[in-house]
Protein backbone atom coordinates (compact mmCIF):
# COMPACT_ATOMS: atom_id res chain seq x y z
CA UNK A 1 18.92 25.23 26.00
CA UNK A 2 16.14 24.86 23.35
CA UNK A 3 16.51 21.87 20.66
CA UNK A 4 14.97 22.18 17.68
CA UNK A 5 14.85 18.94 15.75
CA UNK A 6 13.17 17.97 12.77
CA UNK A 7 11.40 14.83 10.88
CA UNK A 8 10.82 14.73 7.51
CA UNK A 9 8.44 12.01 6.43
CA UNK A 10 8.48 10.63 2.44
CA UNK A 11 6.19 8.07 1.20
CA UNK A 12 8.16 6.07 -2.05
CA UNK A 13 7.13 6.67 -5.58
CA UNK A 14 4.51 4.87 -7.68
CA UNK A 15 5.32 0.95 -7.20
CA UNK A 16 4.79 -1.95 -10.13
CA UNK A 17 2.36 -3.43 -8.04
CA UNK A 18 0.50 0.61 -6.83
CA UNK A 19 0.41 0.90 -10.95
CA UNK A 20 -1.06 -2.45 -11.61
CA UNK A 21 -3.96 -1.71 -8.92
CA UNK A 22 -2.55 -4.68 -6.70
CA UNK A 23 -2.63 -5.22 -2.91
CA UNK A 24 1.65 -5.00 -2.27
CA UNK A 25 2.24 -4.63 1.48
CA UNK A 26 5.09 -6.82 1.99
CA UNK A 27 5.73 -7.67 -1.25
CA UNK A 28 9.44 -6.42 -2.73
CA UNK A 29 8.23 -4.88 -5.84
CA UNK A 30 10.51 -2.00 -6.90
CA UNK A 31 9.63 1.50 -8.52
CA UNK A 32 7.77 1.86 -11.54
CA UNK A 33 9.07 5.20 -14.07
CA UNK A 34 6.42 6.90 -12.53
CA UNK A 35 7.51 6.59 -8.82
CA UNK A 36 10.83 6.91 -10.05
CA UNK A 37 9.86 10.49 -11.49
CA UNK A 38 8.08 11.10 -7.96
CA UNK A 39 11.06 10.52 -6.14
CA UNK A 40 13.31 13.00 -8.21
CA UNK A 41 10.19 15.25 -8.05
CA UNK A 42 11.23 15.55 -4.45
CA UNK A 43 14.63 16.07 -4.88
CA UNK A 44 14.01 20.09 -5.37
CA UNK A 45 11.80 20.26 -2.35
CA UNK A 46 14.08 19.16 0.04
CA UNK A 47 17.55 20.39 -1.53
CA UNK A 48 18.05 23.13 1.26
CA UNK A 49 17.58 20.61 4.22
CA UNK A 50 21.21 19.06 5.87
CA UNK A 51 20.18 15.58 7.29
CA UNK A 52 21.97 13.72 10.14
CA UNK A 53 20.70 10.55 9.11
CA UNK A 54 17.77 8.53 7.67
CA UNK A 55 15.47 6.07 8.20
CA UNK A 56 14.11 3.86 6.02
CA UNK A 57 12.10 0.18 5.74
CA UNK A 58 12.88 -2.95 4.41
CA UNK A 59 11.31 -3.17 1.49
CA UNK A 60 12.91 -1.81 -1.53
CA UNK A 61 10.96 0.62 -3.18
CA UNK A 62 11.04 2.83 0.04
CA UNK A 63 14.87 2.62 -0.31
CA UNK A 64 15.14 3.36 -3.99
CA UNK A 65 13.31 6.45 -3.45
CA UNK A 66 15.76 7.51 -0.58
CA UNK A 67 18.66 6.92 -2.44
CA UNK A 68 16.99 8.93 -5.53
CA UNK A 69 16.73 11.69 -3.39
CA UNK A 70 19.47 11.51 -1.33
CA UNK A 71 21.77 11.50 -4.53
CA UNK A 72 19.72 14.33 -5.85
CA UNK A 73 20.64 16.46 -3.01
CA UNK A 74 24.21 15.30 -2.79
CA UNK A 75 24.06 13.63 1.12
CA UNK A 76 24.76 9.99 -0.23
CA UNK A 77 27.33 9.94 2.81
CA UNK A 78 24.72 10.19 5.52
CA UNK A 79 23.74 6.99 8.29
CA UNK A 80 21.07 4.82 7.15
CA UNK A 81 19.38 2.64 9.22
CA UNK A 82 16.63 -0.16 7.86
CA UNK A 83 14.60 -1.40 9.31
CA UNK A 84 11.08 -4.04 9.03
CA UNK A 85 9.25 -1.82 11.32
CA UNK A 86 9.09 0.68 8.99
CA UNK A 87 7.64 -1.79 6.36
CA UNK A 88 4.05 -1.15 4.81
CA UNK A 89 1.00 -2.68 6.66
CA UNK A 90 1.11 -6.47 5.38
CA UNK A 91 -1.92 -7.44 3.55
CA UNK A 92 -1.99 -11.06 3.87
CA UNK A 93 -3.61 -13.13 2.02
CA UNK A 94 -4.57 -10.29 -0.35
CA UNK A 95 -0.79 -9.45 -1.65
CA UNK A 96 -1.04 -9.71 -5.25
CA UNK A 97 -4.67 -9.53 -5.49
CA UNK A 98 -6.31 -6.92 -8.00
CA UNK A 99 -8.27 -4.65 -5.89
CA UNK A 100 -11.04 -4.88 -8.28
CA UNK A 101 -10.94 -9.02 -8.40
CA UNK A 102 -11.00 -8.96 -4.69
CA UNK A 103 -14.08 -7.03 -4.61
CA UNK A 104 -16.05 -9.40 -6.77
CA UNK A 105 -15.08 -12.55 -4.85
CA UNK A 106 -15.19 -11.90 -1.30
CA UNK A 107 -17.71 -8.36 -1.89
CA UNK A 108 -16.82 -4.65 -2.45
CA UNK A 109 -17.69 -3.80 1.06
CA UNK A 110 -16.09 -6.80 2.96
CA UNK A 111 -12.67 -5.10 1.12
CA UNK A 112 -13.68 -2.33 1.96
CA UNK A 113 -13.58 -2.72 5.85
CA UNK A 114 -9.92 -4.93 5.43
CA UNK A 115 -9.01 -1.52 3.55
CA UNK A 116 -10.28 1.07 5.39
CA UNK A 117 -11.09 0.06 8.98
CA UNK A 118 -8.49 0.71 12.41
CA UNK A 119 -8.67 -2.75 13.32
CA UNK A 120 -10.40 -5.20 11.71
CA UNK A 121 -7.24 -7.21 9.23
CA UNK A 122 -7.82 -9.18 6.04
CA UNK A 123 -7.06 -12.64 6.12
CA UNK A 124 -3.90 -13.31 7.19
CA UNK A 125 -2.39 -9.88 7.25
CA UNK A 126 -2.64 -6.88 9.77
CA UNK A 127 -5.02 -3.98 10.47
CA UNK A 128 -4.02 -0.80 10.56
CA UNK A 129 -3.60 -0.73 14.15
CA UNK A 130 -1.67 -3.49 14.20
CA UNK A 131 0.86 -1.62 11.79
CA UNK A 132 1.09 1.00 14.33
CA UNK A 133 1.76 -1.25 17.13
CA UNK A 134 5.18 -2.31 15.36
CA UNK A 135 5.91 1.23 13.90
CA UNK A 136 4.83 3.46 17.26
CA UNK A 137 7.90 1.80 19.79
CA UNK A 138 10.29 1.92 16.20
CA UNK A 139 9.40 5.92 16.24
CA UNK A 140 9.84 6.04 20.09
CA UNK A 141 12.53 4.03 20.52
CA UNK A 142 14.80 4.66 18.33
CA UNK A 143 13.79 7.46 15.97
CA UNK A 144 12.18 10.01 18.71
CA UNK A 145 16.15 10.22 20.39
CA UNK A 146 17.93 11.65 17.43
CA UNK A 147 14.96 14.23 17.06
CA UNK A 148 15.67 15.08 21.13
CA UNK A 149 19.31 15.92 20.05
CA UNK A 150 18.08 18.30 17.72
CA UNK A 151 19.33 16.34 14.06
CA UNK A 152 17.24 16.10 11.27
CA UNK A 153 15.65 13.18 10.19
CA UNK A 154 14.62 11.72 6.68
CA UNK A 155 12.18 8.73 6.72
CA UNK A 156 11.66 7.17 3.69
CA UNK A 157 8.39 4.50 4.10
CA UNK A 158 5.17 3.93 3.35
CA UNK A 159 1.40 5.36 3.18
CA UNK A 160 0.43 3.64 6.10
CA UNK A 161 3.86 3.92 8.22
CA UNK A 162 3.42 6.70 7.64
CA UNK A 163 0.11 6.92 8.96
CA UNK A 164 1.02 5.73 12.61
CA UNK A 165 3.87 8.23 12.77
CA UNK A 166 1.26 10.88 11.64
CA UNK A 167 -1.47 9.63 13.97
CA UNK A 168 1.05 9.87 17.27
CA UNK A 169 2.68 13.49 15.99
CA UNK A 170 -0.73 14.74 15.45
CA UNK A 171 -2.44 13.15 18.22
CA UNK A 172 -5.20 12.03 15.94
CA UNK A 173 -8.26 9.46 16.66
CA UNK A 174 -8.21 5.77 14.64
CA UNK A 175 -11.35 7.81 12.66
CA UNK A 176 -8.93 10.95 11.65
CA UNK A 177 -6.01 8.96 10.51
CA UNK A 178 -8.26 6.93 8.35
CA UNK A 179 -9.51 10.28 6.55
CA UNK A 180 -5.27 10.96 6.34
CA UNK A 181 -3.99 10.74 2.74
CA UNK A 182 -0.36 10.51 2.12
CA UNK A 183 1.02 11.54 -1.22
CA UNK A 184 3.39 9.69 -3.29
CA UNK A 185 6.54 11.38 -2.82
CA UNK A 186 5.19 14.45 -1.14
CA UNK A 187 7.44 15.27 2.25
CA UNK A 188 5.52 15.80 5.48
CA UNK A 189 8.61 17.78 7.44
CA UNK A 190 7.39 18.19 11.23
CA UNK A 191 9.26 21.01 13.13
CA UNK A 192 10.02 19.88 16.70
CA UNK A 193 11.65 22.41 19.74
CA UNK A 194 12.16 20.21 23.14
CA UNK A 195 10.59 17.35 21.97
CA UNK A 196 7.06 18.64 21.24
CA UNK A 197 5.56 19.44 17.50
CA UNK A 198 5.35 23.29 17.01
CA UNK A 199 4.60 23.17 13.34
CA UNK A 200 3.51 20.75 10.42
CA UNK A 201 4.40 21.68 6.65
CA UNK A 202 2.94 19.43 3.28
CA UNK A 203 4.98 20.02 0.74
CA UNK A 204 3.44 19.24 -2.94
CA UNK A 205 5.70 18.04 -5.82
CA UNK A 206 5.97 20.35 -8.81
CA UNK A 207 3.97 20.72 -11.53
CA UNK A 208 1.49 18.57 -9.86
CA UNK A 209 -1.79 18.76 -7.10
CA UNK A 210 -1.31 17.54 -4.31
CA UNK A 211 -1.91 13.82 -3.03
CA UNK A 212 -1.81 14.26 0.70
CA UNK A 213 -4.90 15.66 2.86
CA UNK A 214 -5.53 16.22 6.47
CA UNK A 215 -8.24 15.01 8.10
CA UNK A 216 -11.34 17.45 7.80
């Protein structure tokens, strides 16, 4: 017997900290109106999808934008489980930090390589790779089982939780994820039959161009 399970993978809205051009990782800064807007921009795309439970970190702008959409599509009653794995890659030292402030004191391409390398971290925090070290046994563990029994998921995270899922799904290299852009609010819904991917769809929110982009 064939089972056909499916993940659906939503990074949150716009953040107060995303909006103010800050490093946030870790911190618990909630939704600006913009993200909120994002997340009921996603209600519509996923109103015709019946989920068996979702997923979600611990950090609460990934859960306001689950419960935005889960109320939108009327499945407030479904299991939630949170969880720190899930949580955004933690930036250390820079949390807080303008983007553009950090540049000027410790050099635009020093940031650039805590930003945008696999596995080199900025102080204190963690690389990439070490984000995907926590998130890849979460997604194993105890995501990957529900998907074997055929239920469909909803994950509510972040751009670069995302990002590990992504890179295992997709069987991408450290240099393809890194090209991997995740759009605010725009659902990544992975099609599974016996536990292996047969198809990937992007959905875009309306009225507006899509954020996310695979690697070339």
């Amino acid at each position: 017997m064939m089972n056909r399970g499916k993940l659906v993978l939503v990074r949150h809205g716009l953040s107060v900290y995303n909006d103010q051009n800050r490093f946030t990782g870790w911190k618990d800064v909630g939704l600006n109106q913009q993200g909120i807007d994002e997340a009921g921009q996603a209600v519509p795309l996923l109103k015709n999808y019946k989920f068996d439970m979702a997923f979600t970190s611990d950090l609460v702008r990934a859960q306001d934008t689950l419960d935005i959409i889960l109320e939108g599509i009327g499945q407030t009653d479904i299991q939630i489980e949170k969880d720190v794995a899930l949580n955004e890659r933690d930036y250390g030292n820079l949390v807080g930090r303008n983007k553009a402030e950090a540049a000027e004191e410790f050099g635009a391409d020093q940031v650039h390589i805590w930003r945008r390398s696999y596995d080199v971290p900025p102080p204190g925090g963690e690389s990439l790779k070490g984000t995907a070290d926590r998130v890849i046994p979460y997604l194993k563990d105890i995501i990957m089982p529900h998907i074997s029994e055929g239920k469909q998921i909803l994950v509510s995270a972040h751009g670069n939780s995302i990002r590990a899922i992504v890179m295992v799904l997709q069987d991408y290299t450290p240099e393809q994820i890194l090209k991997t852009e995740i759009g605010w609010c725009e659902p990544w819904i992975f099609n599974f039959e016996n536990d292996v991917v047969k198809n990937l769809e992007i959905l875009s929110r309306p009225d507006c161009k899509s954020m996310s982009r695979l690697p070339d």
